[in-house]
N, C-alpha and C. Protein backbone atom coordinates (compact mmCIF):
# COMPACT_ATOMS: atom_id res chain seq x y z
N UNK A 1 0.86 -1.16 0.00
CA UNK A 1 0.00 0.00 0.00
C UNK A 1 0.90 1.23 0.00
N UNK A 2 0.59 2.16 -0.86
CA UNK A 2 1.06 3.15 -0.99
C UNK A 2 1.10 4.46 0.17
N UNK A 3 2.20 5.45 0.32
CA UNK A 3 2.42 6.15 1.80
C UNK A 3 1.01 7.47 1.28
N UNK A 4 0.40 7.48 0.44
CA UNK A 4 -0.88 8.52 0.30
C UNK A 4 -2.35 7.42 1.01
N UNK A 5 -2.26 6.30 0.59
CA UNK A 5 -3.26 5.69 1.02
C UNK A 5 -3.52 5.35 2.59
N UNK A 6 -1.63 5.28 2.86
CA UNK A 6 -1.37 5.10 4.62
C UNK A 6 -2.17 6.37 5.15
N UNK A 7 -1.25 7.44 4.55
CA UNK A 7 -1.88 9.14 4.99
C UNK A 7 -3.61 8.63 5.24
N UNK A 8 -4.65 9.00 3.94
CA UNK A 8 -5.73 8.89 4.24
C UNK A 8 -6.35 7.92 4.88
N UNK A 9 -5.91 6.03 5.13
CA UNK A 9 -6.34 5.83 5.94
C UNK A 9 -5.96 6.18 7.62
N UNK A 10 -4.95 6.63 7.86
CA UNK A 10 -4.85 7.24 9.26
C UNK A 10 -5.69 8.14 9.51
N UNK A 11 -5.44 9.25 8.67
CA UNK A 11 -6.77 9.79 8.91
C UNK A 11 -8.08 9.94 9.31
N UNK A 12 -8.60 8.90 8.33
CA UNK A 12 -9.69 8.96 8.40
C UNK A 12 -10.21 7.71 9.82
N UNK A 13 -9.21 6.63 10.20
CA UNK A 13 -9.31 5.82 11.35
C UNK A 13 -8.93 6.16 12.36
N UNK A 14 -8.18 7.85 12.61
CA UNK A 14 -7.67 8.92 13.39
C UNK A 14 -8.83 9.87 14.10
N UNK A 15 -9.48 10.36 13.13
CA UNK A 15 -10.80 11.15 12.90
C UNK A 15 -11.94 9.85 13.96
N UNK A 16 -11.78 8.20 13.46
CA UNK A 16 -13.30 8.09 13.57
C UNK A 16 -12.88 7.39 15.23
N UNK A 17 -12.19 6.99 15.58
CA UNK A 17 -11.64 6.51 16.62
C UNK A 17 -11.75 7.71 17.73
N UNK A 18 -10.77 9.28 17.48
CA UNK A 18 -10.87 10.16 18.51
C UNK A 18 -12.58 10.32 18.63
N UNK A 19 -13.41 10.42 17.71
CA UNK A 19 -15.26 10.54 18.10
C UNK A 19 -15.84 9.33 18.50
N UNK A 20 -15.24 8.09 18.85
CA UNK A 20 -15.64 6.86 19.41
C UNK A 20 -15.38 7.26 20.78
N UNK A 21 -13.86 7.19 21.01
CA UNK A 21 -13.08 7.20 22.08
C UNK A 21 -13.80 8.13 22.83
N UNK A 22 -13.97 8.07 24.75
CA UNK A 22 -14.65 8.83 25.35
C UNK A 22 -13.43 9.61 26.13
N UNK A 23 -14.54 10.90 26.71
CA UNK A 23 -13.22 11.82 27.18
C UNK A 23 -12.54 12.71 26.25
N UNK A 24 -11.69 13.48 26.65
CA UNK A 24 -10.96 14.70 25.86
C UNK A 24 -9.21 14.21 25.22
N UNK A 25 -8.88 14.07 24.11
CA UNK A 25 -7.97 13.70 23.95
C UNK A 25 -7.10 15.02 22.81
N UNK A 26 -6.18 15.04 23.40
CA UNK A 26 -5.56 16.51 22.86
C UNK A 26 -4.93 16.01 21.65
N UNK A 27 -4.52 17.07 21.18
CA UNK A 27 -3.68 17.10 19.71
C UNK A 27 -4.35 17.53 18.65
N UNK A 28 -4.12 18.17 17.78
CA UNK A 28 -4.67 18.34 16.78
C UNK A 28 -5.18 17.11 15.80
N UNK A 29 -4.60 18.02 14.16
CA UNK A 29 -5.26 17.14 12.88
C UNK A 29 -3.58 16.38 12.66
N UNK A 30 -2.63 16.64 12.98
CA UNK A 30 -1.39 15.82 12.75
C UNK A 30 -1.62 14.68 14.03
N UNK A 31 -1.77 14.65 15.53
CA UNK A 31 -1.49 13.71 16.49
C UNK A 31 -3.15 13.27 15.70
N UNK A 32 -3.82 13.45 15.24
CA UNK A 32 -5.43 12.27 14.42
C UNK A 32 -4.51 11.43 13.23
N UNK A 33 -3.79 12.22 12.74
CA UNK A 33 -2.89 11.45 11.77
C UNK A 33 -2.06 10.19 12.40
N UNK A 34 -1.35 10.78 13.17
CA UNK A 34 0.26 10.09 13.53
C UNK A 34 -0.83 8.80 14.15
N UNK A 35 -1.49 8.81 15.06
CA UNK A 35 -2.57 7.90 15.80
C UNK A 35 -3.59 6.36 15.13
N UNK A 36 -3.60 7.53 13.96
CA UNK A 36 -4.43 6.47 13.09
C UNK A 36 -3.45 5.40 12.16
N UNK A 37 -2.52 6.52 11.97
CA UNK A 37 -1.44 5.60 11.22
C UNK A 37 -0.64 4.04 12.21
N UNK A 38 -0.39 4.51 13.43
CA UNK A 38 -0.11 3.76 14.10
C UNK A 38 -0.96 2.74 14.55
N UNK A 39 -2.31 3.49 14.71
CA UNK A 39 -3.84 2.26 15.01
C UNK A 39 -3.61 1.10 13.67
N UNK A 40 -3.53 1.74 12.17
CA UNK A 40 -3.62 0.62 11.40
C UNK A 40 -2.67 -0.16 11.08
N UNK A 41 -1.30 -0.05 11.79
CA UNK A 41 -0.27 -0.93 11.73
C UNK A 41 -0.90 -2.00 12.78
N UNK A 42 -0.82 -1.15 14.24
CA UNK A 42 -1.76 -2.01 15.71
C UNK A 42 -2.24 -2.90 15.07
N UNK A 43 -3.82 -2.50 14.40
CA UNK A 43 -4.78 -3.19 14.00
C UNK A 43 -4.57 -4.52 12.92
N UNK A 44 -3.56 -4.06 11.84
CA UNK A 44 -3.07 -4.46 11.06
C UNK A 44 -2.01 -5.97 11.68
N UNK A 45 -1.64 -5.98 12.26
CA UNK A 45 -0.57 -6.25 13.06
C UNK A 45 -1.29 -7.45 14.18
N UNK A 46 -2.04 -7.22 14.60
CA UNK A 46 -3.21 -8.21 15.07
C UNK A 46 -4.05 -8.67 14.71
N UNK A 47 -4.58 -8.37 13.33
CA UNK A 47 -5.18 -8.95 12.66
C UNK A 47 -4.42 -9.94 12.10
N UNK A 48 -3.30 -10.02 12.02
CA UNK A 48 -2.04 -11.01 11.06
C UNK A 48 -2.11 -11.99 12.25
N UNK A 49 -1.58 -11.81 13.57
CA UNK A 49 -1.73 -12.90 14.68
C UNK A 49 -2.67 -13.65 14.60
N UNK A 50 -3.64 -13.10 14.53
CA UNK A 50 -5.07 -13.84 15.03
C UNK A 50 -5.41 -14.85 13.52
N UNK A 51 -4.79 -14.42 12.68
CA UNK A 51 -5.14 -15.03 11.51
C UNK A 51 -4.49 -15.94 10.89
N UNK A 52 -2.81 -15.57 11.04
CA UNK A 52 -1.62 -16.78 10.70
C UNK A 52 -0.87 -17.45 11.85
N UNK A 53 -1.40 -16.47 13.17
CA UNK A 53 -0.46 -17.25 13.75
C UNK A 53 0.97 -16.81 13.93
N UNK A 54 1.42 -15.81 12.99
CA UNK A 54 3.04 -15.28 13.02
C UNK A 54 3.02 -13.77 13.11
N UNK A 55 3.90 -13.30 13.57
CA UNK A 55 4.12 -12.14 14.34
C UNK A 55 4.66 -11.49 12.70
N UNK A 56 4.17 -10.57 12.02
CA UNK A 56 4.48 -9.70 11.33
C UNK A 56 3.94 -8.14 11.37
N UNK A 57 4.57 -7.33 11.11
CA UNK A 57 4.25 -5.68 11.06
C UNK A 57 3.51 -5.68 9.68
N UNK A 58 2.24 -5.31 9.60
CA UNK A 58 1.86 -5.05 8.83
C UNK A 58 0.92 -3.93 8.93
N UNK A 59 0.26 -3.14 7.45
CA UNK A 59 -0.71 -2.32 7.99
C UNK A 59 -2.21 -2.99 7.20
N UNK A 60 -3.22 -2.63 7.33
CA UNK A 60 -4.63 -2.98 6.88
C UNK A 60 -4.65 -2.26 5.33
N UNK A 61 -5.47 -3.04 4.36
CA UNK A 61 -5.80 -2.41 3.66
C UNK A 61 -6.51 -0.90 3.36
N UNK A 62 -6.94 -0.22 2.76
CA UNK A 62 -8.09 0.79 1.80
C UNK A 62 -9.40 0.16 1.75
N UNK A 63 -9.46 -0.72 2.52
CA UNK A 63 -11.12 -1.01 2.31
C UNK A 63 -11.83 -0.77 3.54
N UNK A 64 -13.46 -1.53 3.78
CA UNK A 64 -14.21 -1.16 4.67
C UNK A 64 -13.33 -2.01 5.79
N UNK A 65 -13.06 -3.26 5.99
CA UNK A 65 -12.62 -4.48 6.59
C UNK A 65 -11.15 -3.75 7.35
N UNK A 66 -10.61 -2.92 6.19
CA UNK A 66 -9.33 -2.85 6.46
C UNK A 66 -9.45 -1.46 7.42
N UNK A 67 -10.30 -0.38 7.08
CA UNK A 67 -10.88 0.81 8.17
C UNK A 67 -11.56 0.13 9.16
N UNK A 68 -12.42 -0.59 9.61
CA UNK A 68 -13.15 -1.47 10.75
C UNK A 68 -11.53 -1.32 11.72
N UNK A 69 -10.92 -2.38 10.97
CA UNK A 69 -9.10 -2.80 11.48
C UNK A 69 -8.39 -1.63 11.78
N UNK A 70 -8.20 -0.73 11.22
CA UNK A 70 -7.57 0.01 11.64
C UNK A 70 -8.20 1.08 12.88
N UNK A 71 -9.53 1.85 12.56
CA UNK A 71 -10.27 2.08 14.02
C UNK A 71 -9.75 1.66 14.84
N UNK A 72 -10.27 0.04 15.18
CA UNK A 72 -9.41 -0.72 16.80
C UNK A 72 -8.35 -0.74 16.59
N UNK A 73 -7.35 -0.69 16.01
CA UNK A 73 -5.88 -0.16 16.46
C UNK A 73 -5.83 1.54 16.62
N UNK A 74 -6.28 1.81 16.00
CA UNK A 74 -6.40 2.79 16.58
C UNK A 74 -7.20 3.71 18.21
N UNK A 75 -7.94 2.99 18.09
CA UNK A 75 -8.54 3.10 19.77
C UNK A 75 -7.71 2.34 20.96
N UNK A 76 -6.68 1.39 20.03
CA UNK A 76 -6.02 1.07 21.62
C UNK A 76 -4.95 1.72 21.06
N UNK A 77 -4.42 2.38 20.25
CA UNK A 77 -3.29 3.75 20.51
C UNK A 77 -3.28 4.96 20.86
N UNK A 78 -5.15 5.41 20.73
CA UNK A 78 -5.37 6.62 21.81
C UNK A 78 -5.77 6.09 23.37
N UNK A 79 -5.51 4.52 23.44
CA UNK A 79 -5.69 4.17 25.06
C UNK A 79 -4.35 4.11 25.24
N UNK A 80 -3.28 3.87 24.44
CA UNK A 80 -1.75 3.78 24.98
C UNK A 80 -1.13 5.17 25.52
N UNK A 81 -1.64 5.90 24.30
CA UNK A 81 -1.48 7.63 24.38
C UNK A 81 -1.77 7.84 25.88
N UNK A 82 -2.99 7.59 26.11
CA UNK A 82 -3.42 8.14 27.20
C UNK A 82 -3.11 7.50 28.72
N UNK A 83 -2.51 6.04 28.98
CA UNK A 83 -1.80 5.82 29.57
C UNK A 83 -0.45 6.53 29.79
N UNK A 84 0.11 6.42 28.72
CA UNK A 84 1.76 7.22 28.95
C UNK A 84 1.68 8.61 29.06
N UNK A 85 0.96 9.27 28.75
CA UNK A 85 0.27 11.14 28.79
C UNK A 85 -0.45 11.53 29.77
N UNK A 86 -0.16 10.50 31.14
CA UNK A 86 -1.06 10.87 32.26
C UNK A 86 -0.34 11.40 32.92
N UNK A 87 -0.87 12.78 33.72
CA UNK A 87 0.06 13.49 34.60
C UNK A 87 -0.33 12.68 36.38
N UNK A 88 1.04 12.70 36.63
CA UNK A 88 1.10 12.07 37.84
C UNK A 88 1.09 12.76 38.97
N UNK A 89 0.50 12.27 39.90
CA UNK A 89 0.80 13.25 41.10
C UNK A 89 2.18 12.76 41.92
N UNK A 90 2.55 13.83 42.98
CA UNK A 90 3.93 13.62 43.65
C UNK A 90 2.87 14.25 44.46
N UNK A 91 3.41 12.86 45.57
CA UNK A 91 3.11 13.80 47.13
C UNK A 91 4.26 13.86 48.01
């Protein structure tokens, strides 16, 4: 898959994930990008486990199947985000 098709599907699995996801999650239209792109590797990437059995990096297709896939990787990379982006208290 080509790095324009990566672009728009991050995007657009960036976009539909932050309006799933509950709560306030910062960043603009680049951290909806960087997020989604990473959700459809995630997604991509566990979808390959669950399916062959072997651990490869991959990302999801341009289709409906392959946006479904990328969404949930993407919703557990604005839950990773938001684990590691938590401000801590010091007492």
């Amino acid at each position: 898959m080509n790095l324009l098709a990566w672009i728009v599907l991050g995007l657009l699995a960036g976009a539909i994930a932050k309006a799933i996801y509950p709560g306030y999650q910062p960043g603009g239209i680049l951290a909806t990008l960087l997020l989604g792109i990473v959700g459809a590797f995630i997604g991509g990437t566990l979808f390959n486990v669950l399916q062959t059995g072997s651990l490869a990096i991959v990302s999801t297709s341009l289709s409906i199947p392959g946006l479904i896939i990328a969404v949930i990787g993407a919703l557990i990379a604005i839950w990773l985000w938001g684990l590691m982006s938590r401000r801590r208290r010091i007492y």
